[in-house]
PDB file of N, CA and C in Angstrom:
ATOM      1  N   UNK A   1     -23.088 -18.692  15.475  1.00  0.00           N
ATOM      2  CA  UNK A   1     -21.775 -18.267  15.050  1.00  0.00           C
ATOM      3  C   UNK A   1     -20.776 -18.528  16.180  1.00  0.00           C
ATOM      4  N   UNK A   2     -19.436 -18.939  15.748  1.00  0.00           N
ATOM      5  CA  UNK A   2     -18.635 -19.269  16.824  1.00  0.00           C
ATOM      6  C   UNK A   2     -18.017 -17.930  17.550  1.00  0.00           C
ATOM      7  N   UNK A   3     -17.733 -18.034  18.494  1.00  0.00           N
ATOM      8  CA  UNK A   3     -17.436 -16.765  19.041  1.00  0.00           C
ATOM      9  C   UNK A   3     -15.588 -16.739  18.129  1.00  0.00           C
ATOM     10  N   UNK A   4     -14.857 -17.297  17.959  1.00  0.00           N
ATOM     11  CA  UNK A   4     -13.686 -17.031  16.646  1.00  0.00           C
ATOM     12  C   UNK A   4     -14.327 -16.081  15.277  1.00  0.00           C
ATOM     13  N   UNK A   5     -15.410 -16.906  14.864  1.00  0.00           N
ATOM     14  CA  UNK A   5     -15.709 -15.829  13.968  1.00  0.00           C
ATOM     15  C   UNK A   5     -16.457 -14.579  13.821  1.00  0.00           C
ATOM     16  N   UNK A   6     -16.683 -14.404  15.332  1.00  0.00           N
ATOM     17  CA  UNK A   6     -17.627 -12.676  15.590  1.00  0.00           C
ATOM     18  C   UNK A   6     -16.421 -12.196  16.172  1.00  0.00           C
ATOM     19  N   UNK A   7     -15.309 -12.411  16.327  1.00  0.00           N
ATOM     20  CA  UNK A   7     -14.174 -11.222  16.474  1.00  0.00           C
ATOM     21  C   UNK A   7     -13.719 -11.143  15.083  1.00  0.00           C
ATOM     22  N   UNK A   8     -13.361 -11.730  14.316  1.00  0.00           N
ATOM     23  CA  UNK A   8     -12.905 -11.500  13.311  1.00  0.00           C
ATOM     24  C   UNK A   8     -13.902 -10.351  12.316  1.00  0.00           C
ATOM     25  N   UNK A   9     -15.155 -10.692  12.181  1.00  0.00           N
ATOM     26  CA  UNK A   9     -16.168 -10.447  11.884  1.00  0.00           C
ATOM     27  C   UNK A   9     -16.113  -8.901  12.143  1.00  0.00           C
ATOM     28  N   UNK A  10     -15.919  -8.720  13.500  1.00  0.00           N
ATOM     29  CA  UNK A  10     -15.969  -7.358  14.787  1.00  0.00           C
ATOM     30  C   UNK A  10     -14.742  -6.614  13.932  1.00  0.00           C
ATOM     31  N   UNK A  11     -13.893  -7.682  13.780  1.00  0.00           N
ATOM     32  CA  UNK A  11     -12.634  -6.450  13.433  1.00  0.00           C
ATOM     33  C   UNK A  11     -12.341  -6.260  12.193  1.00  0.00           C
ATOM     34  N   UNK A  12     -13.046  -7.079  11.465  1.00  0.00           N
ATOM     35  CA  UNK A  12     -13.120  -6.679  10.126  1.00  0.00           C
ATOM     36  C   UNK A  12     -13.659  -5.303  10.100  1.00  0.00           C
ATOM     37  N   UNK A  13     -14.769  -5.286  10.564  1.00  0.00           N
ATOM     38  CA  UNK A  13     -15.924  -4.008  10.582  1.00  0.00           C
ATOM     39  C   UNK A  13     -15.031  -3.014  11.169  1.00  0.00           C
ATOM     40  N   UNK A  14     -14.938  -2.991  11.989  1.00  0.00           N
ATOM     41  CA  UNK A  14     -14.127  -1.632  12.996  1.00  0.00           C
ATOM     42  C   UNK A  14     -12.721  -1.462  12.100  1.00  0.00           C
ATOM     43  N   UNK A  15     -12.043  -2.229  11.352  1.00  0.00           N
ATOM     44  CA  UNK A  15     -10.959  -2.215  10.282  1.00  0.00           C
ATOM     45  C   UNK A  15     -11.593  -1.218   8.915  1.00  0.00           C
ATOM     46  N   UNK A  16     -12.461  -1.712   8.589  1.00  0.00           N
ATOM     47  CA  UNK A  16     -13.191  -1.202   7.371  1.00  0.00           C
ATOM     48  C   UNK A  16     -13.669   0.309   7.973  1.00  0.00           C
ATOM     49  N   UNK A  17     -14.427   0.401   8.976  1.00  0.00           N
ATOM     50  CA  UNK A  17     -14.956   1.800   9.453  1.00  0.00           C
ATOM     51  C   UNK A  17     -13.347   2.574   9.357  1.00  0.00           C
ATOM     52  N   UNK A  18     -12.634   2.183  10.554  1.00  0.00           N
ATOM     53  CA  UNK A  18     -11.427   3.466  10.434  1.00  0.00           C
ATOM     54  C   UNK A  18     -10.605   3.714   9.446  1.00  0.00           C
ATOM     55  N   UNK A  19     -10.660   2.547   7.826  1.00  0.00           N
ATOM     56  CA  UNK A  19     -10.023   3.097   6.864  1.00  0.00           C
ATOM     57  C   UNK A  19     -10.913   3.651   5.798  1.00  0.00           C
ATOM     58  N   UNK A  20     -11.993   2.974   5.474  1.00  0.00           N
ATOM     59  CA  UNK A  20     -12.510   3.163   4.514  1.00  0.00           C
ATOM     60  C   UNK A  20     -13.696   4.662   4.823  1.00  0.00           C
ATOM     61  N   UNK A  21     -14.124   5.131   5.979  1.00  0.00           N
ATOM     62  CA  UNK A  21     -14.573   6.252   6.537  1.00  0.00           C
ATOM     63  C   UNK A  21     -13.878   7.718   5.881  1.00  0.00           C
ATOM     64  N   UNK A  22     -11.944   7.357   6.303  1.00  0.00           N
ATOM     65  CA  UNK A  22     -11.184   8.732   6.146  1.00  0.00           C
ATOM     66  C   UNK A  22     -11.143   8.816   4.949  1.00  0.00           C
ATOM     67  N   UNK A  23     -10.903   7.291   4.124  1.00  0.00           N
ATOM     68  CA  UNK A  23     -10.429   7.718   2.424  1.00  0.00           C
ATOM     69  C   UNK A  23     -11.732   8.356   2.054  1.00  0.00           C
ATOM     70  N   UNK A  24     -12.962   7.779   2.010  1.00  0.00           N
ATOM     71  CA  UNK A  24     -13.916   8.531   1.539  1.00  0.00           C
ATOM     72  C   UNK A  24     -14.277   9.941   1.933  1.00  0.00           C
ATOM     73  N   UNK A  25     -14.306  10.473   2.970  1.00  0.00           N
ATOM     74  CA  UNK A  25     -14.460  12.005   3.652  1.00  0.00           C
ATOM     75  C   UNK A  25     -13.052  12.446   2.581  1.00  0.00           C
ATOM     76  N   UNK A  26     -11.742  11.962   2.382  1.00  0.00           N
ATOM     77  CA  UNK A  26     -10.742  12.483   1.704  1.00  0.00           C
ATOM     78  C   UNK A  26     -11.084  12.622   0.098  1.00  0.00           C
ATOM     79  N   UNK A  27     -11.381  11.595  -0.441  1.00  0.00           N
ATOM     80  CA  UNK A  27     -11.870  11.658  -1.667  1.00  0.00           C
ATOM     81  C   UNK A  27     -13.388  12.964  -2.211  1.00  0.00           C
ATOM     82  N   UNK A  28     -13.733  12.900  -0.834  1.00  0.00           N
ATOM     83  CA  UNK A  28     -15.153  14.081  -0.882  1.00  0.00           C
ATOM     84  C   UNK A  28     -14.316  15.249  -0.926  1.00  0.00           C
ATOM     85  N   UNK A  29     -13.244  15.617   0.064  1.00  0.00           N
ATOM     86  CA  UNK A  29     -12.846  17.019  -0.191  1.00  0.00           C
ATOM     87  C   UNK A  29     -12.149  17.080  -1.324  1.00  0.00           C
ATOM     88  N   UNK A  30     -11.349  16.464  -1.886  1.00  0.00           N
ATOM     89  CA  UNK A  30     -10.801  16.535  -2.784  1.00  0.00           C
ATOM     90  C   UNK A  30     -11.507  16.703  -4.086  1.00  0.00           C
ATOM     91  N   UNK A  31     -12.941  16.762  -4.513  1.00  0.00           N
ATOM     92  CA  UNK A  31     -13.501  16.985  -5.539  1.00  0.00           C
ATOM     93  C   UNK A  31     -13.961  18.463  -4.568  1.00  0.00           C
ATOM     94  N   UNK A  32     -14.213  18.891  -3.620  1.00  0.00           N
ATOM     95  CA  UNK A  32     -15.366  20.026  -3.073  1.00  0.00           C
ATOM     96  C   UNK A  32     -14.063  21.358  -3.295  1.00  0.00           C
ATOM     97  N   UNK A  33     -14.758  22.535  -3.633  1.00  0.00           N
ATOM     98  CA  UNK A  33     -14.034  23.639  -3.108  1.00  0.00           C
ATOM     99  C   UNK A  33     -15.359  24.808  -2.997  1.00  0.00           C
ATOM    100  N   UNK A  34     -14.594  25.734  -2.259  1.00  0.00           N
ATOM    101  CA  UNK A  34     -15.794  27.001  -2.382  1.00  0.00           C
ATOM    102  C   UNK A  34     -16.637  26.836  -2.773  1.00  0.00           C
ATOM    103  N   UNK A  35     -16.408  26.682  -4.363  1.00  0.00           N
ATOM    104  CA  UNK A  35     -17.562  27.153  -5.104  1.00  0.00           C
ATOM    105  C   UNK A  35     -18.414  25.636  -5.285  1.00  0.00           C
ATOM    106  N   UNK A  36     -18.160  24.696  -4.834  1.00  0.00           N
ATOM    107  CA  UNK A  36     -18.919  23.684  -5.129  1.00  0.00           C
ATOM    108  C   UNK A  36     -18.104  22.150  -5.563  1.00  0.00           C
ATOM    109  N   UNK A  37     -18.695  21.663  -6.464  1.00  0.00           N
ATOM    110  CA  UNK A  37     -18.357  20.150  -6.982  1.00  0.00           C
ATOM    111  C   UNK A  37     -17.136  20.601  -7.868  1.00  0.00           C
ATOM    112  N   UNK A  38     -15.925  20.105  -8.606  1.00  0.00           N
ATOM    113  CA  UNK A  38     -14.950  20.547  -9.478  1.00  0.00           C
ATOM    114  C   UNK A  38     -13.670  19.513  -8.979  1.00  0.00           C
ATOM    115  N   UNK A  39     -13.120  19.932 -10.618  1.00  0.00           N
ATOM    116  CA  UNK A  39     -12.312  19.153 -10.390  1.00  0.00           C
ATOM    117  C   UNK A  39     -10.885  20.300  -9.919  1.00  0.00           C
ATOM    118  N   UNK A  40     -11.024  21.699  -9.528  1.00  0.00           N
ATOM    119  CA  UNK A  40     -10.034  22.728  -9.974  1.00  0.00           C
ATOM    120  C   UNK A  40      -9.061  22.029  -8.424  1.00  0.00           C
ATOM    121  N   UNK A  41      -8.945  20.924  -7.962  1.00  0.00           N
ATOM    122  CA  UNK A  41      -7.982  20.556  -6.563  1.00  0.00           C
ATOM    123  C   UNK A  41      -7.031  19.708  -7.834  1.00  0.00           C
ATOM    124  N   UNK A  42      -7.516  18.810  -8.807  1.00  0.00           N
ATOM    125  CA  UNK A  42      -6.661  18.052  -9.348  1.00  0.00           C
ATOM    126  C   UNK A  42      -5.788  19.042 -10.813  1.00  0.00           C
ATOM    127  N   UNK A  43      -6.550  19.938 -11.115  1.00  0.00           N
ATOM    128  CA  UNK A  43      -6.222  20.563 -12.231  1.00  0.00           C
ATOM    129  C   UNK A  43      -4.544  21.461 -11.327  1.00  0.00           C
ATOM    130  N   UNK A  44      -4.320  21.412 -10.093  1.00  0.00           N
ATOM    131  CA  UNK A  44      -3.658  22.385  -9.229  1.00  0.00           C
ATOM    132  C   UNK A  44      -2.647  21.741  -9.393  1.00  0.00           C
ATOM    133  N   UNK A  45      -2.635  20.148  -9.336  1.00  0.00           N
ATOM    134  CA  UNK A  45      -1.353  19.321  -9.217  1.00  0.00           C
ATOM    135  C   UNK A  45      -0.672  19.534 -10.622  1.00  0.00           C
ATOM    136  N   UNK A  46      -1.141  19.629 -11.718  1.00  0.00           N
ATOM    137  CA  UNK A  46      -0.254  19.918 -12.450  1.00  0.00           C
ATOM    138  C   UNK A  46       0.228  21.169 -12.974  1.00  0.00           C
ATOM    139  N   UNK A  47      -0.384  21.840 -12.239  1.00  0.00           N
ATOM    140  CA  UNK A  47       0.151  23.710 -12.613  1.00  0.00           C
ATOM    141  C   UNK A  47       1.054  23.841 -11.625  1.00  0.00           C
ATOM    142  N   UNK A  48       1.066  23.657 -10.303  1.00  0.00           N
ATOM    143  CA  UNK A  48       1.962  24.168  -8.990  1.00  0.00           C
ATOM    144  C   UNK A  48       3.300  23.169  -9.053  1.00  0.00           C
ATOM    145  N   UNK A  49       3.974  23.645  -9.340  1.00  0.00           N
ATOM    146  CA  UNK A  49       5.777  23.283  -8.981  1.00  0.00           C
ATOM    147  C   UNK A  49       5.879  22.040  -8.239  1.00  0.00           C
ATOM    148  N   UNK A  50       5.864  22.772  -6.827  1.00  0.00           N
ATOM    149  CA  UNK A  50       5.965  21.741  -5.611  1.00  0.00           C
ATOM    150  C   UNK A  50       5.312  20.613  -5.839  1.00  0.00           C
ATOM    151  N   UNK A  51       3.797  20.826  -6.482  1.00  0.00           N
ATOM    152  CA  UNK A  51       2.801  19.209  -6.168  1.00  0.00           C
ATOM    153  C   UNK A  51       3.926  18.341  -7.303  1.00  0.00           C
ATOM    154  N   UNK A  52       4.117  19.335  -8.503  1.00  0.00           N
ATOM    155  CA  UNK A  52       4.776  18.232  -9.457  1.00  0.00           C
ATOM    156  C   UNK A  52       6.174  17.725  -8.767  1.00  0.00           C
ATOM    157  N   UNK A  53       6.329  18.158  -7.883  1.00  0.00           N
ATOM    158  CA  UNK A  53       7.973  17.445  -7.395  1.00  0.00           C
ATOM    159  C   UNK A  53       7.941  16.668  -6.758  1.00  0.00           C
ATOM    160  N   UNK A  54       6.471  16.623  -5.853  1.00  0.00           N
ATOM    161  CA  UNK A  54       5.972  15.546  -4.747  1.00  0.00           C
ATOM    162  C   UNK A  54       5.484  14.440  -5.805  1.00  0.00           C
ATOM    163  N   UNK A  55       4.666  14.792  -6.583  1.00  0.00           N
ATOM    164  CA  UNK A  55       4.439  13.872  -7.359  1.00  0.00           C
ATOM    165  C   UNK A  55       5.598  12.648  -7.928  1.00  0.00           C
ATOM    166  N   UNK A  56       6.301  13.249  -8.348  1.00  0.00           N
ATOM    167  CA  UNK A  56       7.740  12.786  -9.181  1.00  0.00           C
ATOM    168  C   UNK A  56       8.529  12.044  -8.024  1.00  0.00           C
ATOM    169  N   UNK A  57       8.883  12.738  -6.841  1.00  0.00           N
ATOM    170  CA  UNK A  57       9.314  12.071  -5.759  1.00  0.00           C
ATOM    171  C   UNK A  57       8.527  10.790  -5.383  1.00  0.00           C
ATOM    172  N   UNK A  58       7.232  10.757  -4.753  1.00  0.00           N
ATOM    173  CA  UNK A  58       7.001   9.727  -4.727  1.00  0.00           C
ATOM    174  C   UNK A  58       6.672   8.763  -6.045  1.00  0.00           C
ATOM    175  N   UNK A  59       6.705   9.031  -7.170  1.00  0.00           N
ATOM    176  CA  UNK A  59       6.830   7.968  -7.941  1.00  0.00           C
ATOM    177  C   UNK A  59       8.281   7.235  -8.013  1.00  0.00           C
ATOM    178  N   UNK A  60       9.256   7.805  -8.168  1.00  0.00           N
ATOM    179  CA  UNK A  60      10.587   7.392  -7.893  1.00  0.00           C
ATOM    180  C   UNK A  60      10.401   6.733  -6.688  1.00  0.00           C
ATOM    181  N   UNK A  61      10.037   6.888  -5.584  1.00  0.00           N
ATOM    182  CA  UNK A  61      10.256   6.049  -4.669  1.00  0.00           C
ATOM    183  C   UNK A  61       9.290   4.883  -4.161  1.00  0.00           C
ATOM    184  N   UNK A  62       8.298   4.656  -4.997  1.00  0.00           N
ATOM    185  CA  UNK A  62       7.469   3.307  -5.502  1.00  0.00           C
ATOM    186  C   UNK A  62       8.267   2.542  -6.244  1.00  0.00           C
ATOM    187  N   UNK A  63       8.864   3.304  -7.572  1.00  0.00           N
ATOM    188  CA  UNK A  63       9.769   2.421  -8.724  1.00  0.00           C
ATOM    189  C   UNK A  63      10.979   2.099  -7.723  1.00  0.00           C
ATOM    190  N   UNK A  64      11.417   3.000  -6.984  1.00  0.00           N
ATOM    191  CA  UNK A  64      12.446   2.348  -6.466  1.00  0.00           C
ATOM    192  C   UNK A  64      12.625   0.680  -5.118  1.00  0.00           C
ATOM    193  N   UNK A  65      11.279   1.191  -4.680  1.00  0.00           N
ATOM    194  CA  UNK A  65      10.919  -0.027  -3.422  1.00  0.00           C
ATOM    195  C   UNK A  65      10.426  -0.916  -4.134  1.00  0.00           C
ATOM    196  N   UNK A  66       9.754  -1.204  -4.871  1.00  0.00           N
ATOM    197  CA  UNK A  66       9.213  -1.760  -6.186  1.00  0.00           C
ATOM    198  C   UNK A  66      10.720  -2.569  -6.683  1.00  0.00           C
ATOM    199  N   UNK A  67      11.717  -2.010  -7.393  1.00  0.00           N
ATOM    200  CA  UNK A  67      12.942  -3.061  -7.860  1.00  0.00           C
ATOM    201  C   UNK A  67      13.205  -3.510  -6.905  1.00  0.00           C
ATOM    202  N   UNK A  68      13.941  -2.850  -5.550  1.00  0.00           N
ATOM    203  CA  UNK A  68      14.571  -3.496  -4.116  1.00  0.00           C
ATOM    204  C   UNK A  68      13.982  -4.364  -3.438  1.00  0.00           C
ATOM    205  N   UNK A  69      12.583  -4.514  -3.533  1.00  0.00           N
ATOM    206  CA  UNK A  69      12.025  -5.686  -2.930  1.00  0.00           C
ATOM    207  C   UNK A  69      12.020  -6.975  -4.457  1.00  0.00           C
ATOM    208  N   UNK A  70      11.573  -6.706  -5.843  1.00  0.00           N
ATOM    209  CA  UNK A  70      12.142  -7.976  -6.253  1.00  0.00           C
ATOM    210  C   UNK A  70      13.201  -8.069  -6.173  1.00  0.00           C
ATOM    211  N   UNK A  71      14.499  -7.396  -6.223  1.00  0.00           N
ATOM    212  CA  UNK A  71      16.184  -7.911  -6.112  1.00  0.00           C
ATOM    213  C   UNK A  71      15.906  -8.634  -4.984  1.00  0.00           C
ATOM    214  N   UNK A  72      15.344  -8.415  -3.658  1.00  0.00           N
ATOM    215  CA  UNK A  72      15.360  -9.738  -2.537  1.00  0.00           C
ATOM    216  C   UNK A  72      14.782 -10.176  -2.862  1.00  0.00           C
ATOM    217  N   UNK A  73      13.505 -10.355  -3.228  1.00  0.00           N
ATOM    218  CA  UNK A  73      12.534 -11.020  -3.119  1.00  0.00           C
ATOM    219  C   UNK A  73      13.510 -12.486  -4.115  1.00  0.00           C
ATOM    220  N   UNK A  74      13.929 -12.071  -5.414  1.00  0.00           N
ATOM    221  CA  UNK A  74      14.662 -12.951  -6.288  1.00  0.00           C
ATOM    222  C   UNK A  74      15.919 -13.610  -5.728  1.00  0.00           C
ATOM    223  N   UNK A  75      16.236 -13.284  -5.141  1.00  0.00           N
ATOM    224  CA  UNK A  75      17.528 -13.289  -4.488  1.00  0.00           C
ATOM    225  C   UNK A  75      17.387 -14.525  -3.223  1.00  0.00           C
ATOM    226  N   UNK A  76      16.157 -14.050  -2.680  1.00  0.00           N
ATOM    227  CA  UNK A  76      15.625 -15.222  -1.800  1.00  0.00           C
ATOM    228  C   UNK A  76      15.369 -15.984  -2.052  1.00  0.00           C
ATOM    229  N   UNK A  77      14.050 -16.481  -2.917  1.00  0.00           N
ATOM    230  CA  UNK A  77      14.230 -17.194  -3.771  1.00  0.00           C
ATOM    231  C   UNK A  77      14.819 -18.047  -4.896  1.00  0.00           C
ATOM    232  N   UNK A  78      15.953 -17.963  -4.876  1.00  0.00           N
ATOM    233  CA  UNK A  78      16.862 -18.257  -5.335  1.00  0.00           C
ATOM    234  C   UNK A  78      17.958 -19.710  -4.552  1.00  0.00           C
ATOM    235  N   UNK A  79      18.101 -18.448  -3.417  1.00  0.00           N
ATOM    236  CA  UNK A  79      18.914 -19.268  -2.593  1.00  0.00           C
ATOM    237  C   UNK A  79      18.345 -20.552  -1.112  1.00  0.00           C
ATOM    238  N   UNK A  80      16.674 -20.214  -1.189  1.00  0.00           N
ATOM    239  CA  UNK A  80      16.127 -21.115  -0.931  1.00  0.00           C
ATOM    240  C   UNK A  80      15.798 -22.326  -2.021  1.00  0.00           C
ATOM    241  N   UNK A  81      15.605 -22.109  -3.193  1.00  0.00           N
ATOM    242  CA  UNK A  81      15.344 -23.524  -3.744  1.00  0.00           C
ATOM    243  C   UNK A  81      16.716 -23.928  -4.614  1.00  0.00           C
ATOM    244  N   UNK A  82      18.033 -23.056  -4.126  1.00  0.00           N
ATOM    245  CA  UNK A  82      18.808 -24.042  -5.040  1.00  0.00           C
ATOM    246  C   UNK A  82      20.145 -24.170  -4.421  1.00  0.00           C
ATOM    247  N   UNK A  83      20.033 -23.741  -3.019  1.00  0.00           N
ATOM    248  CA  UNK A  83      21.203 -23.968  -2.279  1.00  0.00           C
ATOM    249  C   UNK A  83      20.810 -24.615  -0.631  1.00  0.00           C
ATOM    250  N   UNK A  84      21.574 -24.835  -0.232  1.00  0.00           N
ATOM    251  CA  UNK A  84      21.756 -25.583   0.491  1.00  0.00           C
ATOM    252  C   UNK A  84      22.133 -24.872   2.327  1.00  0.00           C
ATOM    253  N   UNK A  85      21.759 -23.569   2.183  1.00  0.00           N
ATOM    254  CA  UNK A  85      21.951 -22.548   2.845  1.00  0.00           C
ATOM    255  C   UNK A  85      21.280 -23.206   4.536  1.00  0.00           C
ATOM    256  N   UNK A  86      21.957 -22.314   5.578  1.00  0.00           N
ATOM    257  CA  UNK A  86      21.172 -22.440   6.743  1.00  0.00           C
ATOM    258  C   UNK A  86      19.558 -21.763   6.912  1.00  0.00           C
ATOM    259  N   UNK A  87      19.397 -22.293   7.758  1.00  0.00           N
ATOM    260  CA  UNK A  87      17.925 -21.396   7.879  1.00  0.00           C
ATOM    261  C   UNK A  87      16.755 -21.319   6.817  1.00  0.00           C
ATOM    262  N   UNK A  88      16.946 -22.372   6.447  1.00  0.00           N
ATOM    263  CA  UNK A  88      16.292 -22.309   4.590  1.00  0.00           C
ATOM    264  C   UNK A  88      15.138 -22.878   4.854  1.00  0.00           C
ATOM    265  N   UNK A  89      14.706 -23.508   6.385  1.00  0.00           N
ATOM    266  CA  UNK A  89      12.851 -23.344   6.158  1.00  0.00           C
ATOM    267  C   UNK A  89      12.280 -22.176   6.716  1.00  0.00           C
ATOM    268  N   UNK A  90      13.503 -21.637   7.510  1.00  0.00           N
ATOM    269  CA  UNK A  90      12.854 -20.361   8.397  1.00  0.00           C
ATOM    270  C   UNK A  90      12.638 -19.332   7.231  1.00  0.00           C
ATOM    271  N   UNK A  91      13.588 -19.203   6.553  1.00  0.00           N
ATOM    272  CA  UNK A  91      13.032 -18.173   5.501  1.00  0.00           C
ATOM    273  C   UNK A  91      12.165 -18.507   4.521  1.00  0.00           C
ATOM    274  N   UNK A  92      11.902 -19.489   4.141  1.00  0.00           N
ATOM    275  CA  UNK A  92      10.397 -19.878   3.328  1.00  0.00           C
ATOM    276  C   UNK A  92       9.304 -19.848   4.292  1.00  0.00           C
ATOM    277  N   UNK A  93       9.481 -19.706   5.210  1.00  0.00           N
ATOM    278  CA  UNK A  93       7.928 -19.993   6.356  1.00  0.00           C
ATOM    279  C   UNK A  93       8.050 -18.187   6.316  1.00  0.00           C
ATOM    280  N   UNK A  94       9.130 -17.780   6.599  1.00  0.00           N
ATOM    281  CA  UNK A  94       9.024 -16.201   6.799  1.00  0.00           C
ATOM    282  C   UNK A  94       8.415 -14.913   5.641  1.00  0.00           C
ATOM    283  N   UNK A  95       9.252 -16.429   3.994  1.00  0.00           N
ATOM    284  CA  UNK A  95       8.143 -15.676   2.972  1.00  0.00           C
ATOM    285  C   UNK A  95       7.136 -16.137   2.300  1.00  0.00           C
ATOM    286  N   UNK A  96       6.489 -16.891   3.045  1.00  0.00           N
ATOM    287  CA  UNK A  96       5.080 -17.341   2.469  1.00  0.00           C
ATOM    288  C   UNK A  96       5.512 -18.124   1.431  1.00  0.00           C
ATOM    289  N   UNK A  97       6.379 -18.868   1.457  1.00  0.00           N
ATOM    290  CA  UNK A  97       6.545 -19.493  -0.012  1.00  0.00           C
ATOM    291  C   UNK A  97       6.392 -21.460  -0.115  1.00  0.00           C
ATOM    292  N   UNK A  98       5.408 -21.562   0.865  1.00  0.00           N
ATOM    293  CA  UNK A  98       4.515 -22.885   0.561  1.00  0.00           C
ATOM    294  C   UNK A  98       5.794 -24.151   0.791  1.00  0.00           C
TER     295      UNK A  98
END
């Protein structure tokens, strides 16, 4: 193996350990309480006020980053393939756009 692909390799692994470690220990508490296995952590989000406002908040603010990045995203696109603009390879190299 080339030593290029045992770092990558390395940091894949050590990438995967420090994310995929917490979500799972998170996903474990989140079914566990006192009394055992249950679902009574998810049944909470929709009885308690607050979770439903957090809830609602961050969905609004997915839908909202969600439109604002296609309005640029379209917008960029746009004015890279049909104008004649400065900087018009720097911003296709900047958005991945081949």
């Amino acid at each position: 193996m080339r030593p290029q692909h045992a770092v990558w390799v390395a940091a894949t692994v050590i990438l995967a350990v420090l994310v995929l470690l917490p979500v799972y220990h998170l996903v474990v508490a989140s079914f566990t309480t006192k009394d055992g296995l249950s679902l009574a952590n998810y049944a909470q989000l929709l009885r308690v006020r607050r979770f439903q406002e957090a809830m609602l908040n961050s969905l609004l603010l997915g839908v909202a980053s969600s439109i604002f990045g296609m309005l640029i995203g379209t917008l960029l696109a746009w004015l890279v393939s049909r104008t004649d603009m400065p900087f018009r390879r720097l911003i296709r190299a900047a958005t991945f756009t081949g």
